[in-house]
N, C-alpha and C. Protein backbone atom coordinates (compact mmCIF):
# COMPACT_ATOMS: atom_id res chain seq x y z
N UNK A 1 10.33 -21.34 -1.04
CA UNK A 1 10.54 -20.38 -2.11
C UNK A 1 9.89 -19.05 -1.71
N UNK A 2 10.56 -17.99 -1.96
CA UNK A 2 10.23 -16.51 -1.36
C UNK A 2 9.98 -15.61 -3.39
N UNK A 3 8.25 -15.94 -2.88
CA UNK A 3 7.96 -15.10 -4.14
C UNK A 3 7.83 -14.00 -3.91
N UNK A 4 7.63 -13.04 -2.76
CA UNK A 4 7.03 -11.61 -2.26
C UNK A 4 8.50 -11.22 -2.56
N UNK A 5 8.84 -9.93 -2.98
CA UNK A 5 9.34 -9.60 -2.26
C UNK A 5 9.96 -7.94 -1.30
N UNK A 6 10.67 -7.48 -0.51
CA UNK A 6 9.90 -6.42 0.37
C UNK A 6 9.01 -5.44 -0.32
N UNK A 7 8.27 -5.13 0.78
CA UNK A 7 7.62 -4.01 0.09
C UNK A 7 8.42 -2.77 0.20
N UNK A 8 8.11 -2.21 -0.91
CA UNK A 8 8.48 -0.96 -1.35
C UNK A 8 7.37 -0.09 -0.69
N UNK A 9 7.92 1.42 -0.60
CA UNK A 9 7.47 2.68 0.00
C UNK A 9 6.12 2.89 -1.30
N UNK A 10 6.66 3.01 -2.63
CA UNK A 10 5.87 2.77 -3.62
C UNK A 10 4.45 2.18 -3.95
N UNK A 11 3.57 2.68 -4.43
CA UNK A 11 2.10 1.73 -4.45
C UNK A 11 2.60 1.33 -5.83
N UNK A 12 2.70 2.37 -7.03
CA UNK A 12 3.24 1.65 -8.42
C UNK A 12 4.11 0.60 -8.41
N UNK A 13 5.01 0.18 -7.80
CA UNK A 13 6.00 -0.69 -7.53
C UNK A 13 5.01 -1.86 -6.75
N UNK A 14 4.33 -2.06 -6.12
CA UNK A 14 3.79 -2.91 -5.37
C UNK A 14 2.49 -3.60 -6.52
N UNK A 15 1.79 -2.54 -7.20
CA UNK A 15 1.38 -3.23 -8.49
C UNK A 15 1.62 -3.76 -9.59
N UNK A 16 3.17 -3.46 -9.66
CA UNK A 16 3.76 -4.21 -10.91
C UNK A 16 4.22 -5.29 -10.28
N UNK A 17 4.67 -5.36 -9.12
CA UNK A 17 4.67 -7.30 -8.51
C UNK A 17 3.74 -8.10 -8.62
N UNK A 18 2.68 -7.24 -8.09
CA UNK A 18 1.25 -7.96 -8.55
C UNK A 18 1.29 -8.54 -9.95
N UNK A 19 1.48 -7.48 -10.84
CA UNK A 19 1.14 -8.33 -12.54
C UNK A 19 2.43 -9.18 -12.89
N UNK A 20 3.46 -8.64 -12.43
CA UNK A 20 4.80 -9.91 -12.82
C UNK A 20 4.31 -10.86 -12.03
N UNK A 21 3.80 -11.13 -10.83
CA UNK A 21 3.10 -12.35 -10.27
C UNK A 21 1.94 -12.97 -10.91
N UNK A 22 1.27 -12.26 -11.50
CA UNK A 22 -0.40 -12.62 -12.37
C UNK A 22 -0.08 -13.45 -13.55
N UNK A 23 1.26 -12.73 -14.18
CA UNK A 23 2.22 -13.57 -15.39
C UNK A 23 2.50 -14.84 -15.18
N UNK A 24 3.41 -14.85 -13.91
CA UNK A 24 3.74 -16.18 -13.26
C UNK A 24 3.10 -17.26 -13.58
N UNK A 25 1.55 -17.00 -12.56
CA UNK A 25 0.34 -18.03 -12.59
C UNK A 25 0.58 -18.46 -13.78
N UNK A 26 0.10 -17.21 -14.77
CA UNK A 26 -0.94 -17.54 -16.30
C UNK A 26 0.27 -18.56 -16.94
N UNK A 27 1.78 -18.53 -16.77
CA UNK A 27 2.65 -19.51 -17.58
C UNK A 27 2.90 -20.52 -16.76
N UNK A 28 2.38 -20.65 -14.82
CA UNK A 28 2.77 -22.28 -14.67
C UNK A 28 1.86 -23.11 -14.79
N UNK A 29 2.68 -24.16 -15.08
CA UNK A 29 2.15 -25.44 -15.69
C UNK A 29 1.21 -25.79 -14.66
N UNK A 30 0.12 -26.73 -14.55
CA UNK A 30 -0.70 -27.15 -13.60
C UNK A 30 -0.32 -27.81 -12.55
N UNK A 31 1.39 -27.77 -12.35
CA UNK A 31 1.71 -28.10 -10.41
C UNK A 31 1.02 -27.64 -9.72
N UNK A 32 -0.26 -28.05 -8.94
CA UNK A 32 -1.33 -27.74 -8.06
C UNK A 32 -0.07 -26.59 -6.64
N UNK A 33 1.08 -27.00 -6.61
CA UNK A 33 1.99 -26.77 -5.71
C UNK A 33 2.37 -25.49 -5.90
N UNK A 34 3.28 -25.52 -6.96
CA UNK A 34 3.82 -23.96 -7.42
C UNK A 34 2.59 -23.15 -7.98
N UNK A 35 1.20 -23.24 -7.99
CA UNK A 35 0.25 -22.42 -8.30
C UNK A 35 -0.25 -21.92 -7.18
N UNK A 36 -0.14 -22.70 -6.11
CA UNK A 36 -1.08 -22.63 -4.77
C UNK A 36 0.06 -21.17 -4.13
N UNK A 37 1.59 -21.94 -4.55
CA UNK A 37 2.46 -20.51 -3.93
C UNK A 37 2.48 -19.03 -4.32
N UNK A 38 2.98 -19.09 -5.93
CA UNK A 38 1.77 -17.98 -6.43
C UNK A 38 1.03 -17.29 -6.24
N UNK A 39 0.00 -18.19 -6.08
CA UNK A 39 -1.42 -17.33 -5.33
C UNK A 39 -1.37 -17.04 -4.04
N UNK A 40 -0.49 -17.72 -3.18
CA UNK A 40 -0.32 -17.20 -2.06
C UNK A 40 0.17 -15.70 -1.70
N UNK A 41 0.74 -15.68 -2.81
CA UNK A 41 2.02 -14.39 -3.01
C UNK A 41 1.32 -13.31 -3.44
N UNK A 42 0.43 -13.44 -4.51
CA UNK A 42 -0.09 -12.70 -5.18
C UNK A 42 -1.28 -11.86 -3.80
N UNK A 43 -1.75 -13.10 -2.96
CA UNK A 43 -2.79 -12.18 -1.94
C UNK A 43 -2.14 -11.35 -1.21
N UNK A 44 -0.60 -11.96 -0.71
CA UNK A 44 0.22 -11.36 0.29
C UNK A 44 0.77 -9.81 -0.13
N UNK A 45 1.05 -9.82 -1.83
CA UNK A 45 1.38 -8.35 -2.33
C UNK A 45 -0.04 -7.48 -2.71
N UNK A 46 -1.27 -8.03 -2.73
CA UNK A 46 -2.43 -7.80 -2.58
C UNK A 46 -2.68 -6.51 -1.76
N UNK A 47 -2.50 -7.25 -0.59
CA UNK A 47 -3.15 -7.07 0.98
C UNK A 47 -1.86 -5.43 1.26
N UNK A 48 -0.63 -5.83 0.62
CA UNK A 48 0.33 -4.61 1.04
C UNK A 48 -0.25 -3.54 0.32
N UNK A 49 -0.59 -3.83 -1.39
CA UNK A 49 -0.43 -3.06 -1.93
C UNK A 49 -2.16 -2.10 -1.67
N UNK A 50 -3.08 -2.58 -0.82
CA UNK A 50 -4.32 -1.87 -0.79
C UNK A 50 -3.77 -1.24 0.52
N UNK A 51 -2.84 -2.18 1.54
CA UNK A 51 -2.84 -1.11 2.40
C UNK A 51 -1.84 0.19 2.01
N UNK A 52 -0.87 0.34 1.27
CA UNK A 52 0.24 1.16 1.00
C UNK A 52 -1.29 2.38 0.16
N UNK A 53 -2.44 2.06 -0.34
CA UNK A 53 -3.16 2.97 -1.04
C UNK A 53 -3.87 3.65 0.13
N UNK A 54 -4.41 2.97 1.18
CA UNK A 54 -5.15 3.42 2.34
C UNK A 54 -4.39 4.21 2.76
N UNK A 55 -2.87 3.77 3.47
CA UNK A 55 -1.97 5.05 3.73
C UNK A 55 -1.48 6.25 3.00
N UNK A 56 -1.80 6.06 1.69
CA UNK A 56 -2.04 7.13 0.80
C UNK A 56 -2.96 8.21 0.70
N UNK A 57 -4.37 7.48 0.84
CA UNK A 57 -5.45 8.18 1.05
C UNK A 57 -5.25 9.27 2.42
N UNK A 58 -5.21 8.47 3.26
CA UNK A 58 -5.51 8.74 4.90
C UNK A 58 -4.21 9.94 4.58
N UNK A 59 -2.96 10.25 4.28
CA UNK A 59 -1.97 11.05 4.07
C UNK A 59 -2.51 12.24 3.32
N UNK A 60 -3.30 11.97 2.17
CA UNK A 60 -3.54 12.80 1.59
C UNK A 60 -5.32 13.51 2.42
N UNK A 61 -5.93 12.74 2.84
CA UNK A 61 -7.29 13.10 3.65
C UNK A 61 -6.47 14.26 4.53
N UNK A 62 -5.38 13.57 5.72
CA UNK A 62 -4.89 14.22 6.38
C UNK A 62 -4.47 15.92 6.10
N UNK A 63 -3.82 15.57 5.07
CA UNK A 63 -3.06 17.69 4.54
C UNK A 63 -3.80 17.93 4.30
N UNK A 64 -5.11 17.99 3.71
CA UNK A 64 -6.29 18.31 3.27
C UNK A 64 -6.72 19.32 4.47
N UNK A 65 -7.17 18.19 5.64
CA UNK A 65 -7.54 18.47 6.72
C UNK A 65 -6.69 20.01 6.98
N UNK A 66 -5.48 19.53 7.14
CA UNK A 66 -4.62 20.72 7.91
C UNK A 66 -4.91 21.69 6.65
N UNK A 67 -4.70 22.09 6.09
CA UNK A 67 -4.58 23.13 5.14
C UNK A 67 -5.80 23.71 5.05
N UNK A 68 -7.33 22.63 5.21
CA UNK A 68 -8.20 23.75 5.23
C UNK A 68 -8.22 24.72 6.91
N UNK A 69 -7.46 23.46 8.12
CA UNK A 69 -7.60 24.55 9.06
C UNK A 69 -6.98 25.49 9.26
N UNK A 70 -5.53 25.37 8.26
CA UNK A 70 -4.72 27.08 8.53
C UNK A 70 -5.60 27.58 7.39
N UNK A 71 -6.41 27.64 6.59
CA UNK A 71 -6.37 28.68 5.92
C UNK A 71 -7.40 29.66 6.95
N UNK A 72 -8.69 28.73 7.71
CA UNK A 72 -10.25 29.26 8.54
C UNK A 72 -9.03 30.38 9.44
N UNK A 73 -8.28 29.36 10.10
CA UNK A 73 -7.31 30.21 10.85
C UNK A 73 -6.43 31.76 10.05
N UNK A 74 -5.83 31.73 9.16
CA UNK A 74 -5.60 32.83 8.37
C UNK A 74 -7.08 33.81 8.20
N UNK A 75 -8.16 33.06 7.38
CA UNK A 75 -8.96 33.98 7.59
C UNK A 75 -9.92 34.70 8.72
N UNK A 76 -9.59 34.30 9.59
CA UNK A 76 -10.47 34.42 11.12
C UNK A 76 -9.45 35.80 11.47
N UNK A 77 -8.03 35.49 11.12
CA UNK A 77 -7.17 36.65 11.40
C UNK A 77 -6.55 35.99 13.04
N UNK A 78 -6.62 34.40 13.38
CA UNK A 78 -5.92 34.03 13.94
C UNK A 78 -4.60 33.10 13.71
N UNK A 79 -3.98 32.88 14.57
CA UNK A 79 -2.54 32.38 14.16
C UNK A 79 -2.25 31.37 15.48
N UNK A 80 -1.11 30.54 14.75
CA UNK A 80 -0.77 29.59 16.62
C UNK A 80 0.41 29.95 16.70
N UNK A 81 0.81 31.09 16.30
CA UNK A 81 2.27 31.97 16.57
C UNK A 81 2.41 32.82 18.26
């Protein structure tokens, strides 16, 4: 049974699998089986959805970066023209 499923470009989308998966759990019955898959699923959209935030961060760290160096560059009165 394929509970994941792809990841989306999206971090919002990757956390609402998470809680439609969290739902899952909280309504199955105590099949030690279909709980164990579940939870399997739930770490596997876990693990995407912290990394899809890291690549968020690191994206947004990144323009940060660049933008404060064109501006030193604008104000220095240099250019890479």
């Amino acid at each position: 049974m394929h509970l994941t499923e792809s990841p989306a470009p999206d971090v919002d989308a990757g956390l609402e699998r998470i809680k439609r998966l969290e739902e899952r759990l909280a309504l199955e019955p105590g099949d030690a089986t279909a709980r164990r898959e579940i939870a399997e699923a739930i770490r596997i959209e876990s693990g995407l959805y912290r990394q899809s935030l890291d690549a968020r961060l690191a994206a947004a760290t990144h323009s940060k970066k660049s933008e404060r160096s064109i501006r030193k560059r604008e104000i220095a009165g240099t250019s890479w023209k």
